[in-house]
Protein backbone atom coordinates (compact mmCIF):
# COMPACT_ATOMS: atom_id res chain seq x y z
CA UNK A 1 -21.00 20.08 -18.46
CA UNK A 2 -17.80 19.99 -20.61
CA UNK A 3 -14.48 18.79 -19.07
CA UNK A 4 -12.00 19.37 -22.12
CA UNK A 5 -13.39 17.92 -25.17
CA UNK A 6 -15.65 15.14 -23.02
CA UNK A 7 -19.47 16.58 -22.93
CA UNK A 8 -21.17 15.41 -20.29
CA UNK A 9 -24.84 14.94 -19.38
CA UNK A 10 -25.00 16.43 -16.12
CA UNK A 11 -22.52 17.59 -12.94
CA UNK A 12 -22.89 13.98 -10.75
CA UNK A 13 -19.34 12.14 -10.67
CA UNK A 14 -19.10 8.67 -8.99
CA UNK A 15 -16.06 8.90 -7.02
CA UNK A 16 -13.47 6.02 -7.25
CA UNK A 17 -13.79 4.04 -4.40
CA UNK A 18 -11.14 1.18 -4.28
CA UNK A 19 -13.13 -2.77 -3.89
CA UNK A 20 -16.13 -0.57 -4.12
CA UNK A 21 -16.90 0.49 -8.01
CA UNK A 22 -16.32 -2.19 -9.90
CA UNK A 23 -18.19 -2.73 -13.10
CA UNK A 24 -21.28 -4.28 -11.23
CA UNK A 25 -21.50 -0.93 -8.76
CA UNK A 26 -21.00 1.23 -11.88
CA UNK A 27 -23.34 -0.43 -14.10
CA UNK A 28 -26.04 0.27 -11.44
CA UNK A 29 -24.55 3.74 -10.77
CA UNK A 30 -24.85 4.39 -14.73
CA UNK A 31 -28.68 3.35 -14.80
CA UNK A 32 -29.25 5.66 -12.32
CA UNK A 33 -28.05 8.48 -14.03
CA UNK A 34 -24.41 9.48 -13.35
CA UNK A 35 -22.95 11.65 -15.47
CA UNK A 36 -18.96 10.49 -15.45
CA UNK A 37 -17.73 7.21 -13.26
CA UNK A 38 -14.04 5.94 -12.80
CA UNK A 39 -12.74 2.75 -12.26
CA UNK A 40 -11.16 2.10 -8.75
CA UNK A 41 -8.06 3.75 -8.57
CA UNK A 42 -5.01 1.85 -10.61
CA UNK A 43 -1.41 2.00 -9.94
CA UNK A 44 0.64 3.13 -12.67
CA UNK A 45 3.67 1.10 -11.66
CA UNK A 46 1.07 -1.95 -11.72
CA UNK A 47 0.20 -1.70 -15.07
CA UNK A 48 4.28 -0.35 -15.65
CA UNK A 49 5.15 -3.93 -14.76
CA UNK A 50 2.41 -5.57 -16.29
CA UNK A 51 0.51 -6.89 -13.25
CA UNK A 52 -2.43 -9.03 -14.04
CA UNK A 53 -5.21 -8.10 -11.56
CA UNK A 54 -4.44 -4.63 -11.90
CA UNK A 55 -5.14 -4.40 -15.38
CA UNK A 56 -7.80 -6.37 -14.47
CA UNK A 57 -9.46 -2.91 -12.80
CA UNK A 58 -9.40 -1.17 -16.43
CA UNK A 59 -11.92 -3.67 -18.03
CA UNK A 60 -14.94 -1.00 -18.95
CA UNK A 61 -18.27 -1.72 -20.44
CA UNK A 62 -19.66 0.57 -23.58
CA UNK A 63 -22.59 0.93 -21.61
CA UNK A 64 -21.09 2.66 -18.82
CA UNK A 65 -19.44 5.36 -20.30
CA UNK A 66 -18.21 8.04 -20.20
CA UNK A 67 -16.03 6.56 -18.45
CA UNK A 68 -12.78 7.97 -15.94
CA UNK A 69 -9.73 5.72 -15.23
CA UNK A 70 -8.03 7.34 -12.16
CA UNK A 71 -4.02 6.66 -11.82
CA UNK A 72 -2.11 7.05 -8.38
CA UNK A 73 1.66 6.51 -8.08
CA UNK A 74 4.74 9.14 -8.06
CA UNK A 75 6.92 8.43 -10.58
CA UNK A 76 6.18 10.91 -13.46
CA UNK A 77 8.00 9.44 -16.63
CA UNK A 78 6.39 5.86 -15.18
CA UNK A 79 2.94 7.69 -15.82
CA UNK A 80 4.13 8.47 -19.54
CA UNK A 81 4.95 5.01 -20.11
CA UNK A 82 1.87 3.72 -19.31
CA UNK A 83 -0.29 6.65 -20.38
CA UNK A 84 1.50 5.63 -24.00
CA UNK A 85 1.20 1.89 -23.71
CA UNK A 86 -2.43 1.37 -22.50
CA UNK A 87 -4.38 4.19 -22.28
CA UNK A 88 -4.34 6.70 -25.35
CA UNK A 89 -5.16 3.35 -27.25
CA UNK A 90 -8.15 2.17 -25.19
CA UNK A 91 -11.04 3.54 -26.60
CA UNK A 92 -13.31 2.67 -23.70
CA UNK A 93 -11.34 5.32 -21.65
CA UNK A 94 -12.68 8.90 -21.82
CA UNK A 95 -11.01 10.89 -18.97
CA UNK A 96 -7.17 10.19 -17.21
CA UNK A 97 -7.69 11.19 -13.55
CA UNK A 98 -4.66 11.69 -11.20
CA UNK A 99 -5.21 10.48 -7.57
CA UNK A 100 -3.70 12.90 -4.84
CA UNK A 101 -5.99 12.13 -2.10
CA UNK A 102 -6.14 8.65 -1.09
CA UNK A 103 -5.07 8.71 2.63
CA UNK A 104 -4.44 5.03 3.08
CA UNK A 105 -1.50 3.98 4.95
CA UNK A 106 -0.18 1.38 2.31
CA UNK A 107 -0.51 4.22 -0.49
CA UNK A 108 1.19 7.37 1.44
CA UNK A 109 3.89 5.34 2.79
CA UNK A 110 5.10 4.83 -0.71
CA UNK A 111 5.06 8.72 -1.16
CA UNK A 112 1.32 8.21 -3.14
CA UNK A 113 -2.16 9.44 -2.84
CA UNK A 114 -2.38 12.33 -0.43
CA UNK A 115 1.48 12.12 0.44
CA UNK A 116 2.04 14.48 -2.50
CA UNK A 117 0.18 17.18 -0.94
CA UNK A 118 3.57 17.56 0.48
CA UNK A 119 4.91 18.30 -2.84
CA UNK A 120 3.19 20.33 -4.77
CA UNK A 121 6.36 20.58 -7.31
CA UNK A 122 6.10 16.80 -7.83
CA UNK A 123 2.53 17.12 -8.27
CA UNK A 124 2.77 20.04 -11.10
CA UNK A 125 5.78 17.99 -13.10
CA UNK A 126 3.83 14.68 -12.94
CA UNK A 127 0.41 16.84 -14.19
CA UNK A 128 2.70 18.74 -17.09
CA UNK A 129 4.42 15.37 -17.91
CA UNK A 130 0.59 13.34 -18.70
CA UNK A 131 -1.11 16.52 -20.23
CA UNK A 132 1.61 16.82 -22.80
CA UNK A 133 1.64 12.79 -23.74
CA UNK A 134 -2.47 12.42 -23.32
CA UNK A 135 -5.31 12.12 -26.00
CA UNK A 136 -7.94 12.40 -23.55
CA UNK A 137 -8.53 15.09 -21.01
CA UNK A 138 -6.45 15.40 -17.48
CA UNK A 139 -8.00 16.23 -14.19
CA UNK A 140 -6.61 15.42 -10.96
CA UNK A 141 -7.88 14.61 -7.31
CA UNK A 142 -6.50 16.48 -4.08
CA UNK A 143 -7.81 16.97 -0.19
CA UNK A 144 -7.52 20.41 1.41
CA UNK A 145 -4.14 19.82 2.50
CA UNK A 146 -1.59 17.06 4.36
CA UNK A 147 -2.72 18.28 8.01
CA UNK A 148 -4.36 21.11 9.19
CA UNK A 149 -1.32 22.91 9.67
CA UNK A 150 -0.63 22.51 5.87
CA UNK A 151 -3.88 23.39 4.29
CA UNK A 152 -2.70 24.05 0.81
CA UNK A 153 -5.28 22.73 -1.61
CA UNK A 154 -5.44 26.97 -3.45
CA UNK A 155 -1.34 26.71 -3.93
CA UNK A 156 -1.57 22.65 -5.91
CA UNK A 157 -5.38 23.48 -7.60
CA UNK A 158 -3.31 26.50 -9.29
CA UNK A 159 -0.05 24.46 -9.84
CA UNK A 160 -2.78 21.43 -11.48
CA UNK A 161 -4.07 24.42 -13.71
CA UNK A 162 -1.46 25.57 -14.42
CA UNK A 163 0.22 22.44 -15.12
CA UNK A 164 -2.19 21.91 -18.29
CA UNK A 165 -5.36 20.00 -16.23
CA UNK A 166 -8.98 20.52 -17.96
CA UNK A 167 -10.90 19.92 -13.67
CA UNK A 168 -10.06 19.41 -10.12
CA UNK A 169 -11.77 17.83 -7.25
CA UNK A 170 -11.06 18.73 -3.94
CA UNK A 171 -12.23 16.86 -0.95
CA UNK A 172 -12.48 19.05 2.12
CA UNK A 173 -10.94 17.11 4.42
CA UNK A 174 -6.97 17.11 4.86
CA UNK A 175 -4.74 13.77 4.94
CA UNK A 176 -4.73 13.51 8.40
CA UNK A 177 -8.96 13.60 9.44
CA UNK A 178 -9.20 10.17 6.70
CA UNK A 179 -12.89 10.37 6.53
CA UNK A 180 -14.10 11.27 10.25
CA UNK A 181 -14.89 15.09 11.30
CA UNK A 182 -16.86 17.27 8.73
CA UNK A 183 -15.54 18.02 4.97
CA UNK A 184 -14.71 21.99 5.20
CA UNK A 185 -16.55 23.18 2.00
CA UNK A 186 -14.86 26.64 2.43
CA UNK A 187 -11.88 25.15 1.06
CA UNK A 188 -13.43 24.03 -1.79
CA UNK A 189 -15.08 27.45 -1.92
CA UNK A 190 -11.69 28.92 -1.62
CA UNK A 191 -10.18 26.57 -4.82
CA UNK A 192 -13.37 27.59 -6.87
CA UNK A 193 -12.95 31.52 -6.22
CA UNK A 194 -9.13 30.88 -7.23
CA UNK A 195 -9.27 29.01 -10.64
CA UNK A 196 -10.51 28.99 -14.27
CA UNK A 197 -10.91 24.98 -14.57
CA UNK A 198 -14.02 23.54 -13.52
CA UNK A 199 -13.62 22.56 -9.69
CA UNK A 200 -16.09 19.69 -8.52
CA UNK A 201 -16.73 19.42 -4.93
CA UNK A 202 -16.33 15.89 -3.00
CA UNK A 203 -17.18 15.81 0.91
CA UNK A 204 -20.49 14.97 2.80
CA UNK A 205 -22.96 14.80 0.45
CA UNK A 206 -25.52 12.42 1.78
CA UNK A 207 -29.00 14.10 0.61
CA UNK A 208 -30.03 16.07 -1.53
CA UNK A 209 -30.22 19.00 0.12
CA UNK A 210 -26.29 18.41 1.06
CA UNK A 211 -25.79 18.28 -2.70
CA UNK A 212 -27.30 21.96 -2.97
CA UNK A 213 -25.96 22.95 0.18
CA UNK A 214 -22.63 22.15 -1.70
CA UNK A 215 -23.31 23.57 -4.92
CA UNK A 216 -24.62 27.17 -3.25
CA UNK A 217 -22.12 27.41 -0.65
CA UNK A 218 -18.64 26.74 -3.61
CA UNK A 219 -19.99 27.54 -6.65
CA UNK A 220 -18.49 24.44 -7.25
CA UNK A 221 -18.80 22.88 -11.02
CA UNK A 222 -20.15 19.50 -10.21
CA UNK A 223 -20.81 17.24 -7.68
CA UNK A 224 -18.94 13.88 -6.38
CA UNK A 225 -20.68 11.52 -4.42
CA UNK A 226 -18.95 9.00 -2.94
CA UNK A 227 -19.69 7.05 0.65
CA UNK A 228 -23.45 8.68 0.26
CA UNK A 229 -24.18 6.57 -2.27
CA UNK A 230 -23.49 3.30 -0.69
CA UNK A 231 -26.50 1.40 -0.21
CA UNK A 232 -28.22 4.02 -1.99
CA UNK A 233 -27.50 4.94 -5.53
CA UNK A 234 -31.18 6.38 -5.85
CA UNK A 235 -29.44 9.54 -4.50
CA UNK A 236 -27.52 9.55 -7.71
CA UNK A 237 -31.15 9.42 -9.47
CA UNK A 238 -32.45 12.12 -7.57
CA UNK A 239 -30.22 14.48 -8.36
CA UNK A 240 -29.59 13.51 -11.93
CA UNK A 241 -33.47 14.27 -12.66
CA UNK A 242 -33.31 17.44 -13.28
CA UNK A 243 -37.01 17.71 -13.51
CA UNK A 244 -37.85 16.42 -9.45
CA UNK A 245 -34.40 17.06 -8.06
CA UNK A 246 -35.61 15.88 -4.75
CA UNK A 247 -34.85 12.65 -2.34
CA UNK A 248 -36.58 9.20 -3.90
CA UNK A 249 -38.34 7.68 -1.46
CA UNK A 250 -37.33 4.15 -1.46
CA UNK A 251 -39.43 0.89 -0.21
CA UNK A 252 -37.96 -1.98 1.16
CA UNK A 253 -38.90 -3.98 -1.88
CA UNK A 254 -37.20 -1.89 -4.06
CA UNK A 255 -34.10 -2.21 -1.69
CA UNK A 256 -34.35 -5.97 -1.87
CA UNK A 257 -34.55 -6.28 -5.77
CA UNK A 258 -31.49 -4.05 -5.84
CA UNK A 259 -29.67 -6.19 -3.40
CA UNK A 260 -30.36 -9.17 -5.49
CA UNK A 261 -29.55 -7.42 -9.02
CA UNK A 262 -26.35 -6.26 -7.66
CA UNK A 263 -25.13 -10.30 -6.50
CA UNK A 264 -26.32 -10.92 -9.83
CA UNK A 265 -24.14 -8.00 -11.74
CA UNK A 266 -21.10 -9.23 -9.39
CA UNK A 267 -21.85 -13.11 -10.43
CA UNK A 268 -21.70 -11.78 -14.06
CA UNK A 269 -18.33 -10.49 -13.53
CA UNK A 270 -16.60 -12.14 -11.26
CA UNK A 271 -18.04 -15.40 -10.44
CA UNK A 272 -20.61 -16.48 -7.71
CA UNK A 273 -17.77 -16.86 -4.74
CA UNK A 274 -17.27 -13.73 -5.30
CA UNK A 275 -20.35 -12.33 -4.78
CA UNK A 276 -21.62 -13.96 -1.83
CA UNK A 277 -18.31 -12.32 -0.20
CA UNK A 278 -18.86 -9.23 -1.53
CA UNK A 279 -22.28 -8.67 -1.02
CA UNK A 280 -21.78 -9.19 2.88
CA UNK A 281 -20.37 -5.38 2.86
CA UNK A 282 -22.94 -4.04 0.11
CA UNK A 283 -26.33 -5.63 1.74
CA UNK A 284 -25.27 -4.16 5.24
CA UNK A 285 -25.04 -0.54 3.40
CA UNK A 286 -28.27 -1.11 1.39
CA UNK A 287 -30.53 -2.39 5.06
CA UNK A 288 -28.80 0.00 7.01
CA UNK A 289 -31.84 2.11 9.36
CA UNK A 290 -34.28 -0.68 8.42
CA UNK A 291 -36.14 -2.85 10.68
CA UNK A 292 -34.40 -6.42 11.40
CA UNK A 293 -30.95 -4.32 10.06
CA UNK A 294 -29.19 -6.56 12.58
CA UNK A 295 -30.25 -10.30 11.85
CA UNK A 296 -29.74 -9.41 8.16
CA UNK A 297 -25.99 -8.96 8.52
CA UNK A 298 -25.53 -11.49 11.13
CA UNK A 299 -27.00 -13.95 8.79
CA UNK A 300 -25.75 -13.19 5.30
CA UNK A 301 -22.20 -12.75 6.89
CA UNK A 302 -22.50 -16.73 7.39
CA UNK A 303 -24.14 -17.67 3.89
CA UNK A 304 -22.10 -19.54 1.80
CA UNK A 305 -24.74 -20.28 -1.41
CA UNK A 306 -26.69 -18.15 -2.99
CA UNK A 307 -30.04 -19.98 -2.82
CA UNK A 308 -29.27 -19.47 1.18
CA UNK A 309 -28.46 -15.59 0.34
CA UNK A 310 -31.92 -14.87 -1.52
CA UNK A 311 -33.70 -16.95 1.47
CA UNK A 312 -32.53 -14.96 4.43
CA UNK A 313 -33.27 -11.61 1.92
CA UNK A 314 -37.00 -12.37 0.84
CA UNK A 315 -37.35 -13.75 4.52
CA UNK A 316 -36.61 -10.18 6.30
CA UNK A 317 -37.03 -7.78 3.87
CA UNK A 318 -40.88 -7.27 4.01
């Protein structure tokens, strides 16, 4: 698959997830075969001002690339700026992705995220402003609308063409639904029947079969997987291998040594502190369904060294 001038080596995206894909989750994502990852989303106006920990977020490893950094903010000529100053010079960064679907509170309030599915004029002036200052390809990020009496994901995916963008990914949920209900994959359907880009589909993809559900029902270009890959990137695998494209079968053990490779990948990169906190949320996605699920979490939400961490895992995980 070809967004632009970027080849790829198959459809399956790794969406950015914000405290989720970090370099540890995307190294492991990578090694299971993803085809394009992005950091966690970035604020332009962060890295406008120069802020510290978020230009933190664009430090990207050789190893997993190609690589995505996805932008959010509103201010178009504040895009340019920092397009020019960090980005067209960063070699490490394949793809500039525009964010117009994050439907968190602290993002929309500041007229970010999905908040611009309200203005689709913004949207096409902010995708004409980075296309015309960018080395790398452009692709943007929407949801099927604001609410679902604004469903209006056709009207921006043709302004984003139109605009100069190389893909789109629509999510099939609007602003308002966050991430509960069911992802309506007739609007992404509707998107792919209506453009030339590539369209990749993002919404409920869990399985496998989802994934080709997805794929037959849209049409859609590629595939992002997002909260169905936490706790288990082996889905990435499975669908990657084009040769078995069907659901790994994964053993306990193989579930543990994950757990442990992924404190070790977070240790690498941000210190051990940091890992025993984060891995609280990540081991509770990777045990979820299996058999002493429950005393797992209760316990490793109380560890506080690591030697305690691996002790509780080798003890339960059988």
């Amino acid at each position: 698959m070809n967004i632009g001038t970027l080849q790829l080596k198959n459809n399956i995206f790794v969406a950015p997830m914000a405290g989720i894909t970090d370099t540890a989750f995307r190294t492991i994502c990578s090694e299971m075969g993803a085809g394009l990852l992005f950091t966690e989303m970035i604020s332009a106006k962060g890295l406008y001002y120069n802020d510290t920990k978020t230009k933190e977020l664009m430090n990207i490893e050789d190893k997993n690339r190609p690589m995505g950094i996805q932008l959010f903010g509103s201010e178009p000529d504040i895009f340019v700026e920092v397009i020019e100053k960090y980005i067209n010079n960063n070699e490490r960064i394949d793809l500039i992705d525009l964010n117009l679907g994050c439907p968190a509170p602290k993002i929309v309030k500041n007229g970010d995220g999905s908040a611009l599915m309200k203005n689709p004029d913004l949207i096409g002036e902010i995708v004409y402003k980075i296309k015309r200052v960018a080395n790398k390809p452009v692709t943007a990020k929407i949801r099927a609308g604001w609410d679902e009496d604004s469903i209006n994901a056709v009207k921006v995916g043709k302004i984003i063409q139109e605009a100069g963008a190389d893909a789109l990914t629509v999510h099939g949920r609007h602003r308002q639904q966050f991430y509960s209900g069911k992802a309506d994959w007739d609007v992404i359907k509707e998107v792919k029947e209506n453009l030339n880009i590539p369209v990749i589909g993002n919404g409920d993809i869990f399985t496998v079969e989802d994934a080709k559900g997805m794929e037959k029902k849209t049409g859609c270009d590629g595939i992002m997987l997002a909260r169905g890959i936490l706790g288990n990137p082996w889905l990435i695998k499975s669908l990657s291998n084009i040769y078995n494209n069907e659901e790994i079968e994964v053993t306990s053990k193989e579930k543990l040594h994950m757990i442990l490779r992924h404190f070790e990948l977070i240790e690498k990169y941000k210190g051990r502190r940091r890992a025993i906190l984060e891995m609280r949320k990540h081991t509770g996605w990777y045990i979820k369904g299996m058999e002493n699920a429950a005393k797992i979490r209760d316990r490793i939400n109380k560890v506080k060294e690591k030697k305690e961490f691996e002790k509780i895992l080798k003890e339960l995980i059988v």
